[in-house]
Protein backbone atom coordinates (compact mmCIF):
# COMPACT_ATOMS: atom_id res chain seq x y z
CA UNK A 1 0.75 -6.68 -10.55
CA UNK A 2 -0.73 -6.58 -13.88
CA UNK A 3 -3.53 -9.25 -13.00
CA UNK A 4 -3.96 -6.45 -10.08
CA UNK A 5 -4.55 -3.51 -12.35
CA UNK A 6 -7.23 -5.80 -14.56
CA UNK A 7 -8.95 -6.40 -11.05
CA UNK A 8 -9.27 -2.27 -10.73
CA UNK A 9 -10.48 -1.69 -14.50
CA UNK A 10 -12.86 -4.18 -13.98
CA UNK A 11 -14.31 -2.78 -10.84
CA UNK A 12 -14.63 0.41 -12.32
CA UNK A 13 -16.33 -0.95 -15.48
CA UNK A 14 -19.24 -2.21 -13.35
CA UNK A 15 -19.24 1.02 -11.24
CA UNK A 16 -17.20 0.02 -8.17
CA UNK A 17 -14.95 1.43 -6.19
CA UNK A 18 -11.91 -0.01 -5.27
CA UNK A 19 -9.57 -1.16 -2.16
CA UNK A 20 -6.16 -2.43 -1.86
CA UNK A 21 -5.59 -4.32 1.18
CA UNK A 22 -2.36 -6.51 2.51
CA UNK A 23 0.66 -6.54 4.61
CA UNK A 24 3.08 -3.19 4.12
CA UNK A 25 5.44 -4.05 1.30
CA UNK A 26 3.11 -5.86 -1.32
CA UNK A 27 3.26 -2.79 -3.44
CA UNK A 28 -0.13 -1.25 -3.16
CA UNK A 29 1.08 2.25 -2.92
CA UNK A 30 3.59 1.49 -5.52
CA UNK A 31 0.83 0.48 -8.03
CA UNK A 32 -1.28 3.38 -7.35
CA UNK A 33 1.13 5.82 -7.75
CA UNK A 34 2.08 4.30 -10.86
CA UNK A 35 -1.48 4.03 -12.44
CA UNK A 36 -1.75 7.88 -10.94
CA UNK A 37 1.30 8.64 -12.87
CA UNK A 38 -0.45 6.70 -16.19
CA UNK A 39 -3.74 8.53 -15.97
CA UNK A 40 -2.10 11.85 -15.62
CA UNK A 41 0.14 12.01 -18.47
CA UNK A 42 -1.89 12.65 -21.78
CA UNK A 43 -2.37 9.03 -23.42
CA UNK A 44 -0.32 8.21 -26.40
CA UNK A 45 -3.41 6.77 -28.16
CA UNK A 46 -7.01 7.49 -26.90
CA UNK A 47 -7.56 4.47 -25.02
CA UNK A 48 -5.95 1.68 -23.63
CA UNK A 49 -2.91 1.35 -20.51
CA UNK A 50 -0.53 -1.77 -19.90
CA UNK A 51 1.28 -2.82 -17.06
CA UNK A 52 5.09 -4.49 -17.41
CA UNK A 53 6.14 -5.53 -14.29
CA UNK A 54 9.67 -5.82 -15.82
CA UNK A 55 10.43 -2.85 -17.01
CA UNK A 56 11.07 -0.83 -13.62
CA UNK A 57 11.32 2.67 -15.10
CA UNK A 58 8.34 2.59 -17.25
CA UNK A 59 6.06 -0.08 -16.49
CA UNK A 60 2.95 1.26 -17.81
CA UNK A 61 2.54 1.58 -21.34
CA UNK A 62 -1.10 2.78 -23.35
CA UNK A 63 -1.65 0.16 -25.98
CA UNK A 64 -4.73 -2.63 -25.99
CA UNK A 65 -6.06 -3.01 -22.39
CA UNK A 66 -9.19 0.10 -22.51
CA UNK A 67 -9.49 2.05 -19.79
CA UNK A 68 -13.64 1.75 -18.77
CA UNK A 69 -14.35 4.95 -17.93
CA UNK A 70 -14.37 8.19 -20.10
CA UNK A 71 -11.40 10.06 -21.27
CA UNK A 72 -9.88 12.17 -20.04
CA UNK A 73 -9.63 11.78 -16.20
CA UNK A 74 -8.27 14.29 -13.56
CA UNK A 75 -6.70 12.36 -10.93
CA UNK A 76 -6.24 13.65 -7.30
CA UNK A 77 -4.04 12.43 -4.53
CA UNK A 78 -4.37 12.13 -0.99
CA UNK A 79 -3.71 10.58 2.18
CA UNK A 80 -5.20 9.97 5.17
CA UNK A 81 -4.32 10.71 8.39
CA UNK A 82 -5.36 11.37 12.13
CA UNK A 83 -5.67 15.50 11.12
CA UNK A 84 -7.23 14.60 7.77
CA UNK A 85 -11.29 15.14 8.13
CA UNK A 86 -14.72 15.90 6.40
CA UNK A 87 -13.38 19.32 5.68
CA UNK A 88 -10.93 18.55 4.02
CA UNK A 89 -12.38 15.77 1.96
CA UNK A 90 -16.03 16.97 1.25
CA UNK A 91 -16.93 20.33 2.47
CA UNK A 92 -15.27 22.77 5.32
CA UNK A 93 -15.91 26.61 6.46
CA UNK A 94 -12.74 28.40 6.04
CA UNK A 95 -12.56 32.20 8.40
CA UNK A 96 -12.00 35.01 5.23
CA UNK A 97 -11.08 38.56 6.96
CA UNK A 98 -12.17 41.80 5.20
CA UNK A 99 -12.75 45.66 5.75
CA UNK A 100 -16.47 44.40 7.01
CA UNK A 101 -15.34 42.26 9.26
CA UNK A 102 -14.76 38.36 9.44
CA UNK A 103 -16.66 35.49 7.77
CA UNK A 104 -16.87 31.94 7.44
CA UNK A 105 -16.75 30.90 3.65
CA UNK A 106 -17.27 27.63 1.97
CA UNK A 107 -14.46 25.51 0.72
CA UNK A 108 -14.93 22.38 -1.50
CA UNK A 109 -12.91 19.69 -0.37
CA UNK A 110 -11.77 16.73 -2.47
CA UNK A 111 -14.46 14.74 -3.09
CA UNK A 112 -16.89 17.78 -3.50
CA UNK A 113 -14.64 19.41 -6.10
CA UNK A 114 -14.47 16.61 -8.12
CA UNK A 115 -18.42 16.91 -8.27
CA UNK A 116 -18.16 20.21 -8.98
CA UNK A 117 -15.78 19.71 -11.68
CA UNK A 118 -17.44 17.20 -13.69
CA UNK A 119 -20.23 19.63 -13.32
CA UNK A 120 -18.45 22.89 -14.70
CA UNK A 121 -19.51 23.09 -18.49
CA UNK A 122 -15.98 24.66 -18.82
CA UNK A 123 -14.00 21.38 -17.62
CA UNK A 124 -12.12 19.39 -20.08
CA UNK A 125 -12.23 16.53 -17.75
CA UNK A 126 -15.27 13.39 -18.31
CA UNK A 127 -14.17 11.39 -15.16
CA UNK A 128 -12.39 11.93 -12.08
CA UNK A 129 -10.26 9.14 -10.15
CA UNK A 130 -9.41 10.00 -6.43
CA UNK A 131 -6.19 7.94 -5.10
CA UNK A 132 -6.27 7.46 -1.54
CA UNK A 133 -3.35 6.28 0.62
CA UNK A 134 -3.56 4.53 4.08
CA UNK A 135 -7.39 4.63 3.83
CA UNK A 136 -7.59 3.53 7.58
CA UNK A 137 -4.94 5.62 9.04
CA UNK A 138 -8.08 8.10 9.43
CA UNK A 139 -11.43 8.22 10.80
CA UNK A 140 -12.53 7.10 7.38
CA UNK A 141 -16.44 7.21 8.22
CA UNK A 142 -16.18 10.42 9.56
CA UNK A 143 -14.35 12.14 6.73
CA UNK A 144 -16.78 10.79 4.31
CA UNK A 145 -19.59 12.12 6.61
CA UNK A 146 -23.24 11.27 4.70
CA UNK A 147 -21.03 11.13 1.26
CA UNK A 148 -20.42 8.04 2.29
CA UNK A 149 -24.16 7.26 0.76
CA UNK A 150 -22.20 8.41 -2.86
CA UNK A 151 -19.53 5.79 -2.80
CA UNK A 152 -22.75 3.63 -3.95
CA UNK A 153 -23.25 4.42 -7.91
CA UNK A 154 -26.67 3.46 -7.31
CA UNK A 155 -27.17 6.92 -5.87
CA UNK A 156 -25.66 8.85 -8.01
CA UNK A 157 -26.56 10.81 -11.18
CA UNK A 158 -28.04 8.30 -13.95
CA UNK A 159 -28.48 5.28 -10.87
CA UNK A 160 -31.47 3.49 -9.76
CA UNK A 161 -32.20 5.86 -6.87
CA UNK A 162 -30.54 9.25 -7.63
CA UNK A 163 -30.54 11.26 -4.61
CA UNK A 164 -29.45 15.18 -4.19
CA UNK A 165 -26.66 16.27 -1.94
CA UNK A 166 -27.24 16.74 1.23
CA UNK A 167 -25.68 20.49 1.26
CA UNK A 168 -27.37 22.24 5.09
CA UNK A 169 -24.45 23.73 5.51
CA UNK A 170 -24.62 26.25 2.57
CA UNK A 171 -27.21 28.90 2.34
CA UNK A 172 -29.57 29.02 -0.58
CA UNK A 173 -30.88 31.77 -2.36
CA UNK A 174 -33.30 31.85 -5.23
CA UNK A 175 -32.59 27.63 -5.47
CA UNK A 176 -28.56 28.50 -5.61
CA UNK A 177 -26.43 27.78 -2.96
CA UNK A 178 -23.46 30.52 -1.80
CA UNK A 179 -20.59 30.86 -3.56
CA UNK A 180 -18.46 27.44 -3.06
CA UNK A 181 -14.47 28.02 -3.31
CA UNK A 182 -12.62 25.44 -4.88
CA UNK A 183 -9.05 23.86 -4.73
CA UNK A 184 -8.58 24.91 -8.26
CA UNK A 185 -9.14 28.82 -7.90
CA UNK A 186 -12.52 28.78 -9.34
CA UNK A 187 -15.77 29.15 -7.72
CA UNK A 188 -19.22 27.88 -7.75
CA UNK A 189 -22.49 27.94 -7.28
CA UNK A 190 -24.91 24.46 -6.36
CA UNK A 191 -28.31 24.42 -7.42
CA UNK A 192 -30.91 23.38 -5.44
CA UNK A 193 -31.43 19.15 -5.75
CA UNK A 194 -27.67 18.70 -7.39
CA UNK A 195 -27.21 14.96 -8.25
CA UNK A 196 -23.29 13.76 -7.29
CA UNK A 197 -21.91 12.59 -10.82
CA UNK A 198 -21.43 9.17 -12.06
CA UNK A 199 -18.18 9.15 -13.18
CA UNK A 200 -15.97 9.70 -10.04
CA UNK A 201 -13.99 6.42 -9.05
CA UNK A 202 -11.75 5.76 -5.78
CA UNK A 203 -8.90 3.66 -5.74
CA UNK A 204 -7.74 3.26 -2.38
CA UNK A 205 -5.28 1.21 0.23
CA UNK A 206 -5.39 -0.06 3.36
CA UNK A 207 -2.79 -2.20 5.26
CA UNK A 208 -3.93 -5.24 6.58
CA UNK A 209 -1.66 -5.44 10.14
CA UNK A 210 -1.21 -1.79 11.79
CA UNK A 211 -2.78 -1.48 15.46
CA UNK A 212 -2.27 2.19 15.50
CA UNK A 213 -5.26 2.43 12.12
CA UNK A 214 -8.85 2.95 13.07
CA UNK A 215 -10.66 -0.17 11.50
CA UNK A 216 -12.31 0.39 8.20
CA UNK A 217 -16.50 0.90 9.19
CA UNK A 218 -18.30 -1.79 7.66
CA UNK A 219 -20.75 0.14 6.03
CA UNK A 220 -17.62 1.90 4.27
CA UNK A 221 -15.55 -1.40 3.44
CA UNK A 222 -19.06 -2.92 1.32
CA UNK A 223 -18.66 -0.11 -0.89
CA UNK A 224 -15.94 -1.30 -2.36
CA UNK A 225 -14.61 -4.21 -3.99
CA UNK A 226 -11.72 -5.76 -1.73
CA UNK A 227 -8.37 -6.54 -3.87
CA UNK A 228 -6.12 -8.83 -1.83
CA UNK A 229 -2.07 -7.73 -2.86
CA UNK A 230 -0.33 -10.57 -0.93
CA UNK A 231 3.32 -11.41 -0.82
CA UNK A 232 4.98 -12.60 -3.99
CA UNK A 233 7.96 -14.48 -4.18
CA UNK A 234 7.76 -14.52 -8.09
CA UNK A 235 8.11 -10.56 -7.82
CA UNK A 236 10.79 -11.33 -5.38
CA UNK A 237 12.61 -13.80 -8.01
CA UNK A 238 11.52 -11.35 -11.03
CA UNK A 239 13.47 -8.66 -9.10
CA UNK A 240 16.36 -10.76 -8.46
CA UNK A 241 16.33 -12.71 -12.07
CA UNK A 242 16.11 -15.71 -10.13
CA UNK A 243 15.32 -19.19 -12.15
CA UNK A 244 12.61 -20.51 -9.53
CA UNK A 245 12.66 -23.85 -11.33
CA UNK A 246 16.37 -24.34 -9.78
CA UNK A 247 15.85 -23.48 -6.18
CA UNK A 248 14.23 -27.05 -5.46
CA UNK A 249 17.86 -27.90 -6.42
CA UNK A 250 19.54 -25.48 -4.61
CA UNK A 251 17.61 -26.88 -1.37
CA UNK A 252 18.19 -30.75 -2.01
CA UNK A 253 21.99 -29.69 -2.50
CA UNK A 254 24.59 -28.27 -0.25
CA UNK A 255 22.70 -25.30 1.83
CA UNK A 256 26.27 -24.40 2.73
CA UNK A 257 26.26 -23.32 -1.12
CA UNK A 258 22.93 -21.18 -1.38
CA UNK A 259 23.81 -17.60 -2.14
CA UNK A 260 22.36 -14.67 -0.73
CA UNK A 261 19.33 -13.99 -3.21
CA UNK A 262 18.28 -17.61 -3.37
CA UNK A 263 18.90 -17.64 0.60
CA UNK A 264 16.54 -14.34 0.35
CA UNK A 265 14.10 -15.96 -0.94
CA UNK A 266 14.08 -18.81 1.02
CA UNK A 267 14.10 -17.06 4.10
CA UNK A 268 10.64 -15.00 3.27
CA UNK A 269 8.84 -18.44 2.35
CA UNK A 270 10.01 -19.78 5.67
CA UNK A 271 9.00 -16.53 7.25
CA UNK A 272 5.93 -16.19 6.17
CA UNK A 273 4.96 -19.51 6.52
CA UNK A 274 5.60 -18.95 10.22
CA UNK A 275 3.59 -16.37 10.72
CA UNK A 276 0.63 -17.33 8.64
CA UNK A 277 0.68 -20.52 10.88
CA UNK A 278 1.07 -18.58 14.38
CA UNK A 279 -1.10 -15.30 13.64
CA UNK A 280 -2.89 -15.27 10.83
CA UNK A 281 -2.08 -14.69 7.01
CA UNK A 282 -2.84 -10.87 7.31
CA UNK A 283 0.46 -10.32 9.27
CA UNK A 284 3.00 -12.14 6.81
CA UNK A 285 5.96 -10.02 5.49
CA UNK A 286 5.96 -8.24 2.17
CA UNK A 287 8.15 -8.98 -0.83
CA UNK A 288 8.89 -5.22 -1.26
CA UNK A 289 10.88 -5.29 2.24
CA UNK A 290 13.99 -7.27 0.54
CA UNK A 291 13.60 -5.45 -2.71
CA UNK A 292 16.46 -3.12 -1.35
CA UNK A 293 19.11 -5.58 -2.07
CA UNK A 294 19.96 -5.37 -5.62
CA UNK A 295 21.06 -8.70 -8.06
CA UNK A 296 25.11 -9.25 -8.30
CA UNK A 297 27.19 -10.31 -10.88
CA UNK A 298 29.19 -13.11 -9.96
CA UNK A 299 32.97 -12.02 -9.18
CA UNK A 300 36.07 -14.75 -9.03
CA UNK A 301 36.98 -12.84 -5.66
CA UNK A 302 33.70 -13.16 -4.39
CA UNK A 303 33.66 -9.35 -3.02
CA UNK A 304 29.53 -8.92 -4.93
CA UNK A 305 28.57 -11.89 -3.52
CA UNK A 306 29.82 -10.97 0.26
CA UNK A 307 28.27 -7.44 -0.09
CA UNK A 308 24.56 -8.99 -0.77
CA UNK A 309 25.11 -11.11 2.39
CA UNK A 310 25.85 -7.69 4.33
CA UNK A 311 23.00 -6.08 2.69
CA UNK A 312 20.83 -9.04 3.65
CA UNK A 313 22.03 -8.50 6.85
CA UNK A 314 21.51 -4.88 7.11
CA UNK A 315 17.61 -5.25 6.12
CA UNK A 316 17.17 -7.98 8.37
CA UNK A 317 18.56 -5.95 11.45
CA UNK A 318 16.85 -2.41 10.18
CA UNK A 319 13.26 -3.39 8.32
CA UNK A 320 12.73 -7.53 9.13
CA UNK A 321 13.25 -8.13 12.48
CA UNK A 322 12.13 -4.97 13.65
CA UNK A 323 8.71 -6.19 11.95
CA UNK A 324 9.16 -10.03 13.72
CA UNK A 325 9.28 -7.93 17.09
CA UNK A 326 6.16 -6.41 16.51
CA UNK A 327 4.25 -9.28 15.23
CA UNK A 328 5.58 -11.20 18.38
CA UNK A 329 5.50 -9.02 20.66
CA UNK A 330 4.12 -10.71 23.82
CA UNK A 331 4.90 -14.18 22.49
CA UNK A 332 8.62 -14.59 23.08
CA UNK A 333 8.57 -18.36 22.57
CA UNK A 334 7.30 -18.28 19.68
CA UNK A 335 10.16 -15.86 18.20
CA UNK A 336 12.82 -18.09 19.93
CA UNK A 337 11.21 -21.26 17.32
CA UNK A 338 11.28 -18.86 14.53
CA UNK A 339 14.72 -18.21 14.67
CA UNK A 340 15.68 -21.82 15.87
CA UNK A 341 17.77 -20.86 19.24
CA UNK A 342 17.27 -23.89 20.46
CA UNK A 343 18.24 -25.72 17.53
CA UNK A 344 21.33 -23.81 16.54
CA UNK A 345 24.12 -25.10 14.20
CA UNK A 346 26.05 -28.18 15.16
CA UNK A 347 29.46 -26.60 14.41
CA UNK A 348 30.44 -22.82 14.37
CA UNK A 349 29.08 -19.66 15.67
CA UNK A 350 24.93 -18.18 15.08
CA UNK A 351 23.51 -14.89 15.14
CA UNK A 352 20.56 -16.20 17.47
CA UNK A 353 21.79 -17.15 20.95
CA UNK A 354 20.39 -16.64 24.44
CA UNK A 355 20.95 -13.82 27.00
CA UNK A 356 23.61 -14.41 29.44
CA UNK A 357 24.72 -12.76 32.96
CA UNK A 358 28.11 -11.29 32.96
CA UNK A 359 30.70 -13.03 34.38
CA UNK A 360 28.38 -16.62 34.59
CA UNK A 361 26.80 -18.71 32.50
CA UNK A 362 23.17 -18.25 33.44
CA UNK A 363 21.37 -17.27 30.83
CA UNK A 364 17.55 -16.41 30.44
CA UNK A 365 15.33 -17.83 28.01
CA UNK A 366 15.35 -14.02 26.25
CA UNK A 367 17.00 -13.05 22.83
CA UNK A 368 20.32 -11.75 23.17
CA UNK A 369 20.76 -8.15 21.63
CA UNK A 370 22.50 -8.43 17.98
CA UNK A 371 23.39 -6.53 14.98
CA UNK A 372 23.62 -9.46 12.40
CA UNK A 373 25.36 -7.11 9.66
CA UNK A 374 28.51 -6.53 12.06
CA UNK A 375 28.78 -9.95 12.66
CA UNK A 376 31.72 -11.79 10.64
CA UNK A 377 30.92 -12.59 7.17
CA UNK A 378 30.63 -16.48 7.57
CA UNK A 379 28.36 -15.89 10.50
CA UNK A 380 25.91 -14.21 8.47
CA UNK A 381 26.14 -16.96 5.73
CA UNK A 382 25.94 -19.89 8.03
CA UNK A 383 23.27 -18.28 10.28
CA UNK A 384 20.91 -17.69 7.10
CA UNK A 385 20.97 -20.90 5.49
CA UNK A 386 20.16 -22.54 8.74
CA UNK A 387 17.41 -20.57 9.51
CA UNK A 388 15.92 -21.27 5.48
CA UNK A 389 16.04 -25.19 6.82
């Protein structure tokens, strides 16, 4: 991920904004929240933030990388949703109830406020970074409204065509608007003409293969700079301490001897090699789904080993197939060549078989129902090699 967070620094040296995009389980979430988690805690040295993949519980550090923008940042959160909306991200009217009756007031919402902070001769803060989650799990073009026109630093305060904000909604008096609440307790007043500030950047994500997400609006998308996070088997075999220079090996060998991480491995390549072919890179399965099933030392009773082949199981019936189904849904042949029904082991029992009547042996050309983790133990071995092949 480190090349990833080089990618974001750069876009916001040359005033960009930025956008994750990829299958679920390539870690964009995880790497915002951990650069959120970096910019938020006071920096050790002035500038400067480092990402180490390896170490898991700290793997940002502050020493030589600089951080382009000025110091120091207030970073927001949020994510949107189908109930998330322009009021809550730039500007909404809130009902407040007092002994003269009842009245709508102004409320700054995110993207406002962070104007408005920059803008507060009081602030300690120089920049402002706004971390969005699951961009496209909300109306994204109508929550940024006309800010949308702001996401372009060409508009902004100090760019080639600085425009005001477009503020009808607020009554003016004497060239100030009404008193604006903000998030933060404070209030304020706009002046008449207010420029948005330069120095507000969005880091975002959106992921690549859910139906239920409203497509990103064009107009939005070219306002940022697109950052691919595919699926990595060298995360997968970082995460694992797997020697990938030994699993070319491991694959010439005995497959009957492949052990559950290496087996892992192979079975995400083969996976996602599928599903590239059949639907389309976007849909392919991230590394992050197998993450869950932690690296063994090796036992003389073989007990370790055994329990990563019932984990592997367990994520395979709970998070991996669950996300073949979905991909494949209306393409039922397809799934049956993924998982090699037809082809099944020459000797001993598979996971994968065919649906049969009771009592006969007709059997349809549908999946039979199976929970591969209750299966016997050299089942799931035997059934997860073959399907690497």
């Amino acid at each position: 991920m480190a090349d990833k967070l080089d990618e974001i620094l750069n876009s916001w040296a040359m005033g960009r904004n930025v956008l994750l995009y990829g299958p679920p389980a390539t870690g964009k979430t995880r790497l915002i929240s951990e650069l959120f988690q970096a910019l938020n805690k006071p920096p050790q040295s002035s500038r400067g933030i480092l990402l180490d993949p390896s170490e898991s519980g700290t793997p940002f550090s502050r020493p030589t990388q600089e951080i382009p923008i000025p110091q120091p940042t207030k970073v927001v959160w949020a994510t949107f949703h189908q109930s998330f909306g322009y009021e809550d991200f730039v500007l909404g009217l809130r009902p407040e109830v007092s002994s003269e009756g009842t009245r709508l007031r102004p409320w700054a919402g995110i993207f406002l406020d962070a104007a408005l902070e920059l803008a507060d001769p009081d602030s300690e803060y120089k920049s402002v970074v706004i971390f969005i989650d699951e961009i496209n799990r909300g109306n994204a073009a109508r929550i940024f409204g006309e800010f949308m026109t702001f996401l372009d630093f060409d508009y902004r305060e100090g760019g080639r065509s600085t425009l005001p904000l477009p503020l009808r909604q607020l009554a003016y008096k004497d060239s100030r608007s009404e008193k604006v609440f903000r998030p933060v307790g404070k209030e304020a007043e706009i002046p008449e003409g207010f420029t948005f500030p330069k120095d507000i950047y969005i880091v975002s994500t959106m992921n690549s293969v859910d139906r239920a997400a409203v497509p990103i609006d064009s107009a939005l998308a070219r306002r940022f700079d697109r950052i691919e996070m595919r699926p990595s088997l060298d995360a997968l075999a970082n995460h694992w301490g797997i020697d990938e220079s030994t699993i070319l090996e491991s694959i010439e060998g005995d497959r009957d001897s492949l052990n559950p991480l290496v087996t892992g491995y192979l079975l995400l390549d083969k996976l996602n090699i599928a599903i590239a072919s059949d639907l389309g890179a976007e849909f392919e399965l991230g590394h992050g789904l197998l993450t869950s099933i932690q690296a063994y030392e090796t036992s003389t009773d073989g007990k370790e080993e055994n329990d990563a082949w019932r984990r592997l199981a367990i994520t395979w019936d709970d998070i991996i197939f669950p996300q073949l189904e979905d991909r494949y849904s209306g393409r039922p042949e397809q799934l049956l060549n993924l998982l090699r029904v037809d082809s099944a082991p020459p000797t001993g029992d598979y996971a994968w078989n065919y649906r049969t009547s009771l009592g006969s042996s007709i059997s349809a050309r549908t999946l039979a129902p199976v929970r591969v983790n209750e299966l016997n133990i050299e089942v799931i071995k035997r059934s997860f090699r073959w399907l690497t092949g």
